[in-house]
N, C-alpha and C. Protein backbone atom coordinates (compact mmCIF):
# COMPACT_ATOMS: atom_id res chain seq x y z
N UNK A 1 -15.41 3.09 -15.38
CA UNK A 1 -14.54 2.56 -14.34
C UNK A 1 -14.25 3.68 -13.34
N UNK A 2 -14.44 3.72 -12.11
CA UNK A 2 -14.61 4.36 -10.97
C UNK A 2 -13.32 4.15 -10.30
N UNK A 3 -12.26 5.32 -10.68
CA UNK A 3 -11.16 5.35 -9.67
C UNK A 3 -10.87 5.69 -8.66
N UNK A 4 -10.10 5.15 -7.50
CA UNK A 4 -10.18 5.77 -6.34
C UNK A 4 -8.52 5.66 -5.82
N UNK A 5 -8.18 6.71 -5.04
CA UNK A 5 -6.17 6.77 -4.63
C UNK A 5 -6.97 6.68 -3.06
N UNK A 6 -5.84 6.08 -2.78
CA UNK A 6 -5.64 6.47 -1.02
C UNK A 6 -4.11 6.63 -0.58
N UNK A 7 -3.93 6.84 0.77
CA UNK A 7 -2.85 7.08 1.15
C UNK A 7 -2.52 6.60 2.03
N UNK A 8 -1.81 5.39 2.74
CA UNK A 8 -1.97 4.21 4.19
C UNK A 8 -0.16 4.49 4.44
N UNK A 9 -0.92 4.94 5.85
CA UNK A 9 0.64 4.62 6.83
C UNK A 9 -0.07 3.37 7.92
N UNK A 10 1.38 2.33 7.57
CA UNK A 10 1.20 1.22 8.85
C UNK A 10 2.38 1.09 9.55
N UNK A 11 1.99 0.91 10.89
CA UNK A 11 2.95 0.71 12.15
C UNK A 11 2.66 -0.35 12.83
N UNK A 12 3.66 -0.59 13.05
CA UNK A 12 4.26 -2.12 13.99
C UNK A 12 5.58 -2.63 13.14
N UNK A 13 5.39 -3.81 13.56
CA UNK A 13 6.58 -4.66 13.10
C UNK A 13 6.73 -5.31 11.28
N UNK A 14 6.71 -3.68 10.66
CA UNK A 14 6.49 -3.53 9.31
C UNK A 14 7.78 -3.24 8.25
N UNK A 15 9.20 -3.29 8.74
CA UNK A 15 10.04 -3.33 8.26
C UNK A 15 10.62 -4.61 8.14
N UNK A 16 11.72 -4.74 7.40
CA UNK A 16 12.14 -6.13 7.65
C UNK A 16 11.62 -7.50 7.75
N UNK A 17 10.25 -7.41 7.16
CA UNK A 17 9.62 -8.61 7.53
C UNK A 17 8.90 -8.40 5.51
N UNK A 18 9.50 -8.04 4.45
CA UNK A 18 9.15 -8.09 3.25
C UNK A 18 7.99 -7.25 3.38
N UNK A 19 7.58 -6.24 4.02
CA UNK A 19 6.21 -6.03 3.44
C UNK A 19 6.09 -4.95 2.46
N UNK A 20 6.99 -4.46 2.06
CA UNK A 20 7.29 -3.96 0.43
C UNK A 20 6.93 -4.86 -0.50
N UNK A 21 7.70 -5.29 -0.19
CA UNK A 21 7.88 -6.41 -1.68
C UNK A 21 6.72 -7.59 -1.70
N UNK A 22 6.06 -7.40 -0.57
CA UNK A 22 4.37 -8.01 -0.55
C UNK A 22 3.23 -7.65 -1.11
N UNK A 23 3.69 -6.25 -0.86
CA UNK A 23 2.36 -5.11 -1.17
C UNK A 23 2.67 -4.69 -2.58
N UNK A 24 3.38 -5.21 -3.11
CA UNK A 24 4.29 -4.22 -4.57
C UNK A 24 3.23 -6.22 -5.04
N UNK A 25 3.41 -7.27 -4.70
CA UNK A 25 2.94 -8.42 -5.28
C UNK A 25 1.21 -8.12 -5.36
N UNK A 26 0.91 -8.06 -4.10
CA UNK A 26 -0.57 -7.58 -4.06
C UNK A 26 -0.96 -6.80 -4.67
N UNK A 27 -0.40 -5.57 -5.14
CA UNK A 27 -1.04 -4.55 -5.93
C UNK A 27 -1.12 -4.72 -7.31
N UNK A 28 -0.10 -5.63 -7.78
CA UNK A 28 0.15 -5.96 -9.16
C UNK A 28 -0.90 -7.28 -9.48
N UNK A 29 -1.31 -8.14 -8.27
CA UNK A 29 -2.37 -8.82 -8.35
C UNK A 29 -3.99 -8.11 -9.18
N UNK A 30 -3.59 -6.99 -8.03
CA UNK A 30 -5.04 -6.39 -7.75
C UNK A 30 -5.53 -5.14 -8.74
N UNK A 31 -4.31 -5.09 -9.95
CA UNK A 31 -4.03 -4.19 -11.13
C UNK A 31 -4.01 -2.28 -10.32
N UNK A 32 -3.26 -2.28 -8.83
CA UNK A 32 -3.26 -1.43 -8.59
C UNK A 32 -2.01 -0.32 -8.94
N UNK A 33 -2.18 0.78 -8.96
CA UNK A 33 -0.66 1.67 -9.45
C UNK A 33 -0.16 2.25 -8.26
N UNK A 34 1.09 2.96 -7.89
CA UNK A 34 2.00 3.61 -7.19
C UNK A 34 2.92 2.96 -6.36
N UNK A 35 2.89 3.27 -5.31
CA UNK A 35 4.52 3.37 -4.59
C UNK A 35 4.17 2.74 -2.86
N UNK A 36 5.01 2.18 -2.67
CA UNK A 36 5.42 1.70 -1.09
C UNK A 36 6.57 1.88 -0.78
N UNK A 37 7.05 2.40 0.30
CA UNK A 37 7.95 2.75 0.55
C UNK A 37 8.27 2.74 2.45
N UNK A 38 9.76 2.63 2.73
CA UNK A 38 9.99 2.87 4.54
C UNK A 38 10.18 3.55 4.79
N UNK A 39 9.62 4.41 6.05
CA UNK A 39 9.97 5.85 6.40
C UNK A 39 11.12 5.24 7.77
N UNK A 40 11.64 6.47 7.97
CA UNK A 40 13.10 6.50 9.18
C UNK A 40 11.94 6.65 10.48
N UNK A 41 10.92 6.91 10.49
CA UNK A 41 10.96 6.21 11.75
C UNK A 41 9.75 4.78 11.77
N UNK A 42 10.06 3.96 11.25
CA UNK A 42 9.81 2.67 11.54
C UNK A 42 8.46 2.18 10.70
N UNK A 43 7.13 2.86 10.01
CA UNK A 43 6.17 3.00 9.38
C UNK A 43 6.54 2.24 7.98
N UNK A 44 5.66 2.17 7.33
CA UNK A 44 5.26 2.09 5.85
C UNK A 44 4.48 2.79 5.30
N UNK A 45 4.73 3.39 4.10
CA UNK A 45 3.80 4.33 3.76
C UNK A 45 3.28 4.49 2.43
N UNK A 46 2.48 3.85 1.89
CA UNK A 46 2.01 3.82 0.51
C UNK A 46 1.07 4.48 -0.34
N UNK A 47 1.10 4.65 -1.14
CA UNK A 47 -0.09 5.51 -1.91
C UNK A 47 -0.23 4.61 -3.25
N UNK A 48 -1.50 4.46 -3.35
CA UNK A 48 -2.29 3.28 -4.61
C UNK A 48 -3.63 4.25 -5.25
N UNK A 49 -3.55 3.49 -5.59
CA UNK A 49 -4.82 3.97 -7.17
C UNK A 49 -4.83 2.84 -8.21
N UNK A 50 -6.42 2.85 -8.28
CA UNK A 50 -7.10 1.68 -8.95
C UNK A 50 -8.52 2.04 -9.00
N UNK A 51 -9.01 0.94 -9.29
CA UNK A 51 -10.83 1.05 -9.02
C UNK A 51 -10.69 0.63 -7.75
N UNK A 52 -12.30 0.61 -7.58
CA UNK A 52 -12.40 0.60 -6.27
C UNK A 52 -12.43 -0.22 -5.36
N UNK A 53 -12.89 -1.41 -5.75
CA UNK A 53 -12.67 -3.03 -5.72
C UNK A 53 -11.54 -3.24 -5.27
N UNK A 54 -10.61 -3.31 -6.39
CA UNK A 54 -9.19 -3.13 -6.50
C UNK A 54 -8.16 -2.54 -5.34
N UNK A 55 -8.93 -1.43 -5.26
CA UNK A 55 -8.04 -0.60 -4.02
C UNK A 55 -8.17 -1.30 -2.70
N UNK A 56 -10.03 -1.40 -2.33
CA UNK A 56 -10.10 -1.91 -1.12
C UNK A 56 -9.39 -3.21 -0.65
N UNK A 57 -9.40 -4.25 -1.94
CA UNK A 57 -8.43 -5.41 -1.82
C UNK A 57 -7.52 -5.18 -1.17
N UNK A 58 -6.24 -4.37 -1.44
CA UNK A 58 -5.07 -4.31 -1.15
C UNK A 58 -4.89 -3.24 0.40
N UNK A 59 -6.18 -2.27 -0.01
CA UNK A 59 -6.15 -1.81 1.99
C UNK A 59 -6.64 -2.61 2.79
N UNK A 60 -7.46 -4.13 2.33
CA UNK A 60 -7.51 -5.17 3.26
C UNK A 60 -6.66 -6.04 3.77
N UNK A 61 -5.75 -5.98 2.97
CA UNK A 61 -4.41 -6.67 2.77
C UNK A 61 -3.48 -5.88 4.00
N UNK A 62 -3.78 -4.91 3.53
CA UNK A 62 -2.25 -4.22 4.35
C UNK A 62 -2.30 -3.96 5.87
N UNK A 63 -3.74 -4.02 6.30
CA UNK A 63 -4.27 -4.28 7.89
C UNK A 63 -3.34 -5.45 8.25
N UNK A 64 -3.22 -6.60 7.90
CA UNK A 64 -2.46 -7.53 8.31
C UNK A 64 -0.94 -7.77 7.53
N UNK A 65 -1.16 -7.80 6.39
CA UNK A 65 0.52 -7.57 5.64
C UNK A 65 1.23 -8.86 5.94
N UNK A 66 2.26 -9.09 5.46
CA UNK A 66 2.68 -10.82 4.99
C UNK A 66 2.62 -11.57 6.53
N UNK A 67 3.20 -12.48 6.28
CA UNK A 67 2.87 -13.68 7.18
C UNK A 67 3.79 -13.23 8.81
N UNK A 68 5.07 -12.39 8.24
CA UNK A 68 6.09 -12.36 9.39
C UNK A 68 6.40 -10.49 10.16
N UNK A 69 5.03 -10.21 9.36
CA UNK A 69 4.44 -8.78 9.81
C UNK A 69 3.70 -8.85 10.46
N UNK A 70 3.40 -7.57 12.08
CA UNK A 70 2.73 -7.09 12.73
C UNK A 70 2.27 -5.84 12.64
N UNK A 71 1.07 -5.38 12.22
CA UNK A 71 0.14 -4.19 11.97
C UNK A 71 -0.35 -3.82 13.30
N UNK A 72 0.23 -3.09 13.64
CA UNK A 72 -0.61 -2.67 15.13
C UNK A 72 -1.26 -1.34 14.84
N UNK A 73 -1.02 -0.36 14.22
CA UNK A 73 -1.88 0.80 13.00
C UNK A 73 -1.90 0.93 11.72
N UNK A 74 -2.84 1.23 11.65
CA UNK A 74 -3.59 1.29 10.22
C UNK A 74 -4.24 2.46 9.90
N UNK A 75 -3.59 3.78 9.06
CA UNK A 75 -4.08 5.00 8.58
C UNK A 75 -4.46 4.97 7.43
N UNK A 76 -5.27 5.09 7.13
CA UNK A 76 -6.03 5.29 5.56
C UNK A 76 -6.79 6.45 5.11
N UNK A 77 -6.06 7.13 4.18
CA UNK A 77 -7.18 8.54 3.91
C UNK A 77 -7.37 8.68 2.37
N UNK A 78 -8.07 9.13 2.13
CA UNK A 78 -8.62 8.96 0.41
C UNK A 78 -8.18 10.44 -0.12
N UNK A 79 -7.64 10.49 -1.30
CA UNK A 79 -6.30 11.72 -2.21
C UNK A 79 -7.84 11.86 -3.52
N UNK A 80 -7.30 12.94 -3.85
CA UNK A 80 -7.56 13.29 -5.56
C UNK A 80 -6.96 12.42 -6.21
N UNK A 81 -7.48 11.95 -7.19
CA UNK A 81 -6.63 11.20 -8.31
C UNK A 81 -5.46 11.96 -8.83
N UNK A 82 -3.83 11.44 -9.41
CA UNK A 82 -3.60 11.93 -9.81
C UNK A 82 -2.80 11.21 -10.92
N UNK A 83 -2.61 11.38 -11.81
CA UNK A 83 -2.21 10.73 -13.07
C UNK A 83 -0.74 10.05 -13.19
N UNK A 84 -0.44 10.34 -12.35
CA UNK A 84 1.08 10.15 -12.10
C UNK A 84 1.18 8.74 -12.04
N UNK A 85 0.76 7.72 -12.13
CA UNK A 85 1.52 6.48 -11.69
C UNK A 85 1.01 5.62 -12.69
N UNK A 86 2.36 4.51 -13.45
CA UNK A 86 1.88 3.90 -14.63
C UNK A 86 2.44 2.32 -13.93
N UNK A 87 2.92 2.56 -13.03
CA UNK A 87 3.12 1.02 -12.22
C UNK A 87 2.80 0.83 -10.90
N UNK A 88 3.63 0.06 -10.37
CA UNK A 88 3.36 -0.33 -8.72
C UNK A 88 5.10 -0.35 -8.44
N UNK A 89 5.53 0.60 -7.43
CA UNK A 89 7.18 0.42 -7.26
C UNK A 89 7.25 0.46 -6.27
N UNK A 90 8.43 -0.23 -5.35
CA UNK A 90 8.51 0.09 -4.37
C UNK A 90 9.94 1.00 -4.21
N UNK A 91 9.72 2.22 -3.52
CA UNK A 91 10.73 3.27 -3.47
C UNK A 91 11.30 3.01 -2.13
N UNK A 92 12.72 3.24 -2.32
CA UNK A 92 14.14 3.39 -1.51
C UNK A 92 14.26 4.76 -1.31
């Protein structure tokens, strides 16, 4: 099984419109691990790990993000694995 982490910041109209608690559903769909979280100035910023399948699912996902979200950027960069994550959370 071929693991792969990435690291996605998205901008636009990505607060307040659930897309935590979308991407925390999607990832747990997609048997992915780590964290989503809101940064202070207006972004989302997540880091996942899974296979690879798996991963790309949910960075396909997050280009568009729930129904009452606007993605106007999309950063994606690929991390070292790191062992650290035994769920999917979304951090405050």
């Amino acid at each position: 099984m071929v693991q792969k982490q990435i690291h996605i910041f998205v901008t636009g109209r990505v607060q307040g419109v659930f897309f935590r608690q979308s991407t925390k559903v999607m990832a747990i769909k997609n048997n992915v691990k780590g964290w989503v979280r809101n940064l202070d100035d207006g972004r989302v910023e997540i880091v996942a790990q899974g296979e690879i399948q798996d991963i790309d699912n949910l960075a396909h996902w997050c280009k568009t993000g729930p129904a009452n979200s606007r993605v106007d950027e999309f950063e994606l960069s690929e991390e070292n694995i790191s062992d650290e994550f035994e769920t999917f959370e979304v951090r405050y």
